[in-house]
C-alpha atoms as a PDB file:
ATOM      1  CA  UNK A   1       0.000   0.000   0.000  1.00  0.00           C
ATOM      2  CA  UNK A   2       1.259   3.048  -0.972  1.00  0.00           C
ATOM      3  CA  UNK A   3       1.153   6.205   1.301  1.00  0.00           C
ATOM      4  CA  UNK A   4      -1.260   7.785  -1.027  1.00  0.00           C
ATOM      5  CA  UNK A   5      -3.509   4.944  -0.194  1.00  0.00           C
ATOM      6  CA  UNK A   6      -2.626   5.213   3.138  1.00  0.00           C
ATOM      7  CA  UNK A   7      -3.352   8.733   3.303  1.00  0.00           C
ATOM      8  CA  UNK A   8      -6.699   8.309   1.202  1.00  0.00           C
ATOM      9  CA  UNK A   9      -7.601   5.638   3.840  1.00  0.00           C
ATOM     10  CA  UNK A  10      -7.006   7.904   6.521  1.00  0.00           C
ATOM     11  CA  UNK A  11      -8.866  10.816   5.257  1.00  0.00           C
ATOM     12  CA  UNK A  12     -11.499   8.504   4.441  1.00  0.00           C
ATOM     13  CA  UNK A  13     -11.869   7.352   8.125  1.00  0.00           C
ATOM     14  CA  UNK A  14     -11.767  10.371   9.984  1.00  0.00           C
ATOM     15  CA  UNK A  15     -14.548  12.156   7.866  1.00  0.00           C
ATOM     16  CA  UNK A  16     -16.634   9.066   8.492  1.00  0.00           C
ATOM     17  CA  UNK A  17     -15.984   8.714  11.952  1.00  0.00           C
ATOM     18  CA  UNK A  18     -15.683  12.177  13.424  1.00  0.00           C
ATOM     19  CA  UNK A  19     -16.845  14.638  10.550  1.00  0.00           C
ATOM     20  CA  UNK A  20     -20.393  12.841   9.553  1.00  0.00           C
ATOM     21  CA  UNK A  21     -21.730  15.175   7.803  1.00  0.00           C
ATOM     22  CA  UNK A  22     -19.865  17.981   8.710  1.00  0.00           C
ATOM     23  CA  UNK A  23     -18.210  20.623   5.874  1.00  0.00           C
ATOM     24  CA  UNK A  24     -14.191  18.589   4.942  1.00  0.00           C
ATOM     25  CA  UNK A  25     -13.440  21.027   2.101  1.00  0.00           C
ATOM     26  CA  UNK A  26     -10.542  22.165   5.137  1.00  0.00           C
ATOM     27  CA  UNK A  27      -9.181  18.599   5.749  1.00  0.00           C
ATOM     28  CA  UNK A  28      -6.032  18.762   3.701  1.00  0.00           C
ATOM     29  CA  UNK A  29      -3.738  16.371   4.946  1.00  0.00           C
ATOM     30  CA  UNK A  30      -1.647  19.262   7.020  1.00  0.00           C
ATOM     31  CA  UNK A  31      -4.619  20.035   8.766  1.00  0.00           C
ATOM     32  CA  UNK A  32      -4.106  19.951  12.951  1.00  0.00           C
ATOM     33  CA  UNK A  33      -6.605  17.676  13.640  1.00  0.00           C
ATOM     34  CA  UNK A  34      -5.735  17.759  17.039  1.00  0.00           C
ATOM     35  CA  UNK A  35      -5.561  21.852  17.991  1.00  0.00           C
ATOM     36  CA  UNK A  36      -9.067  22.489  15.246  1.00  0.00           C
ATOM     37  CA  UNK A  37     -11.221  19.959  17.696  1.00  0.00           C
ATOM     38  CA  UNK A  38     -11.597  16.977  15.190  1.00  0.00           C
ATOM     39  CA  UNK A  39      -9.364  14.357  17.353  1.00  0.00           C
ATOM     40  CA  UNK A  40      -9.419  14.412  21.410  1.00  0.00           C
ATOM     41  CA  UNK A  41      -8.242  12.288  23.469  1.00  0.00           C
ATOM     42  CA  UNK A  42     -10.961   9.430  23.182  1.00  0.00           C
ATOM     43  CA  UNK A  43     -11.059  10.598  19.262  1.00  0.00           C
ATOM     44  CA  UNK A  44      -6.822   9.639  19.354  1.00  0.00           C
ATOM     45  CA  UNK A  45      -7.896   6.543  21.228  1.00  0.00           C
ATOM     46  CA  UNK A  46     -10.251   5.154  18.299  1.00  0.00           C
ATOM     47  CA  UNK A  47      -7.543   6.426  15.778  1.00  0.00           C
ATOM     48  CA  UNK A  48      -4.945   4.188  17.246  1.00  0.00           C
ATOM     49  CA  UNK A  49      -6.804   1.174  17.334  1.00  0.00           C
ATOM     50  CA  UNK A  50      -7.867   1.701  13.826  1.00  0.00           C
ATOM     51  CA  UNK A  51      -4.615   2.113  13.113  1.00  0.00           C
ATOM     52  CA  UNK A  52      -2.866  -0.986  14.489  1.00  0.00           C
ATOM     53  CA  UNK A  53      -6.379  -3.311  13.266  1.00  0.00           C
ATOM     54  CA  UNK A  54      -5.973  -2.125  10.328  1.00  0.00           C
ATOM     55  CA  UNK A  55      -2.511  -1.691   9.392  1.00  0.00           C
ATOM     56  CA  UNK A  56      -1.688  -4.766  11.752  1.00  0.00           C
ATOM     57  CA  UNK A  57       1.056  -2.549  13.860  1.00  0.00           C
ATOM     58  CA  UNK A  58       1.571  -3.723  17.218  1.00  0.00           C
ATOM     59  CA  UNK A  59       0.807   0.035  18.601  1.00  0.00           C
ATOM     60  CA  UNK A  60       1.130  -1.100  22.406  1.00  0.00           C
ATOM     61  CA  UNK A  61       4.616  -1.681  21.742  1.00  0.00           C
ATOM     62  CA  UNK A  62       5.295   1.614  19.502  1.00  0.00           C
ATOM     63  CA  UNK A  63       6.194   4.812  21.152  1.00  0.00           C
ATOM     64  CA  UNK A  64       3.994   7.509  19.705  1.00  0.00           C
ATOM     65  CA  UNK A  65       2.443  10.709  20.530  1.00  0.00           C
ATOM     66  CA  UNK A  66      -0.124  13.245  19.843  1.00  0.00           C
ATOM     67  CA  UNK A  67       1.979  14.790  17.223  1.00  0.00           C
ATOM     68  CA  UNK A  68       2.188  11.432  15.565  1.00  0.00           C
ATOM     69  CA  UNK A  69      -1.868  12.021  14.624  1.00  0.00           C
ATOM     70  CA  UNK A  70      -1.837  15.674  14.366  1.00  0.00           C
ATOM     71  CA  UNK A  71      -2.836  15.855  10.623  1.00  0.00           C
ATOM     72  CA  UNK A  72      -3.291  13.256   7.954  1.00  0.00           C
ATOM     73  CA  UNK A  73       0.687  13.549   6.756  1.00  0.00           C
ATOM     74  CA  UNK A  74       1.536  12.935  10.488  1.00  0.00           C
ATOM     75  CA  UNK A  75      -0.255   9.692  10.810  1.00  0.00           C
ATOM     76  CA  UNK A  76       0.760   8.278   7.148  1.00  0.00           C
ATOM     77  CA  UNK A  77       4.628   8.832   8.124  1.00  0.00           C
ATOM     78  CA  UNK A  78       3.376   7.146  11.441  1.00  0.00           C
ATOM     79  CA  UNK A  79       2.493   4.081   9.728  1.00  0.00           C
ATOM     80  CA  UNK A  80       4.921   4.156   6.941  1.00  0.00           C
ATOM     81  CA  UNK A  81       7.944   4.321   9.597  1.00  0.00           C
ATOM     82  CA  UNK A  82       6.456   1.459  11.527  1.00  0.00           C
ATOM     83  CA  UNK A  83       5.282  -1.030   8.789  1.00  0.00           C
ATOM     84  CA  UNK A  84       8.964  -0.368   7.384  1.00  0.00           C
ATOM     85  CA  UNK A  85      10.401  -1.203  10.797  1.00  0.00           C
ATOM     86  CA  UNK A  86       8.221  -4.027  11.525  1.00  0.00           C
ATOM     87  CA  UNK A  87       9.426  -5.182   8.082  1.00  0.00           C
ATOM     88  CA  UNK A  88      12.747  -5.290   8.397  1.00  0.00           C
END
């Protein structure tokens, strides 16, 4: 998967999760997801899970933090960096 899927993916999730119905013409993937009220802390807790479920990433054994899923770029290097590492 390439990180334009992953990033497609992403995008996908959150407006389907936390923006249902809500305006996304402003969720480019640089958008602080964290800081404009569309992730908090239960939000990051649902985005992690997804995260390792999906992407199979043991994420109670990764060290991450809230800047890891501040915007759509942030996550996709998240999971790019650890499916690499996990691969090799």
């Amino acid at each position: 998967m390439t990180s334009t899927d992953i990033a497609a993916e992403i995008h996908e999730y959150i407006v389907a999760t936390f923006l249902d119905g809500e305006d996304c013409a402003d969720l480019t993937h640089d958008y602080d997801l964290i800081a404009n009220g569309v992730i908090d802390s239960l939000g990051l807790v649902r985005m992690v899970s997804h995260i390792g479920r999906l992407y199979e990433l043991p994420v109670d054994e990764l060290d991450f933090g809230p800047a890891d899923f501040r915007s759509i770029a942030a996550i996709t290097a998240f999971i790019g960096a650890n499916s690499r590492a996990l691969a090799a």
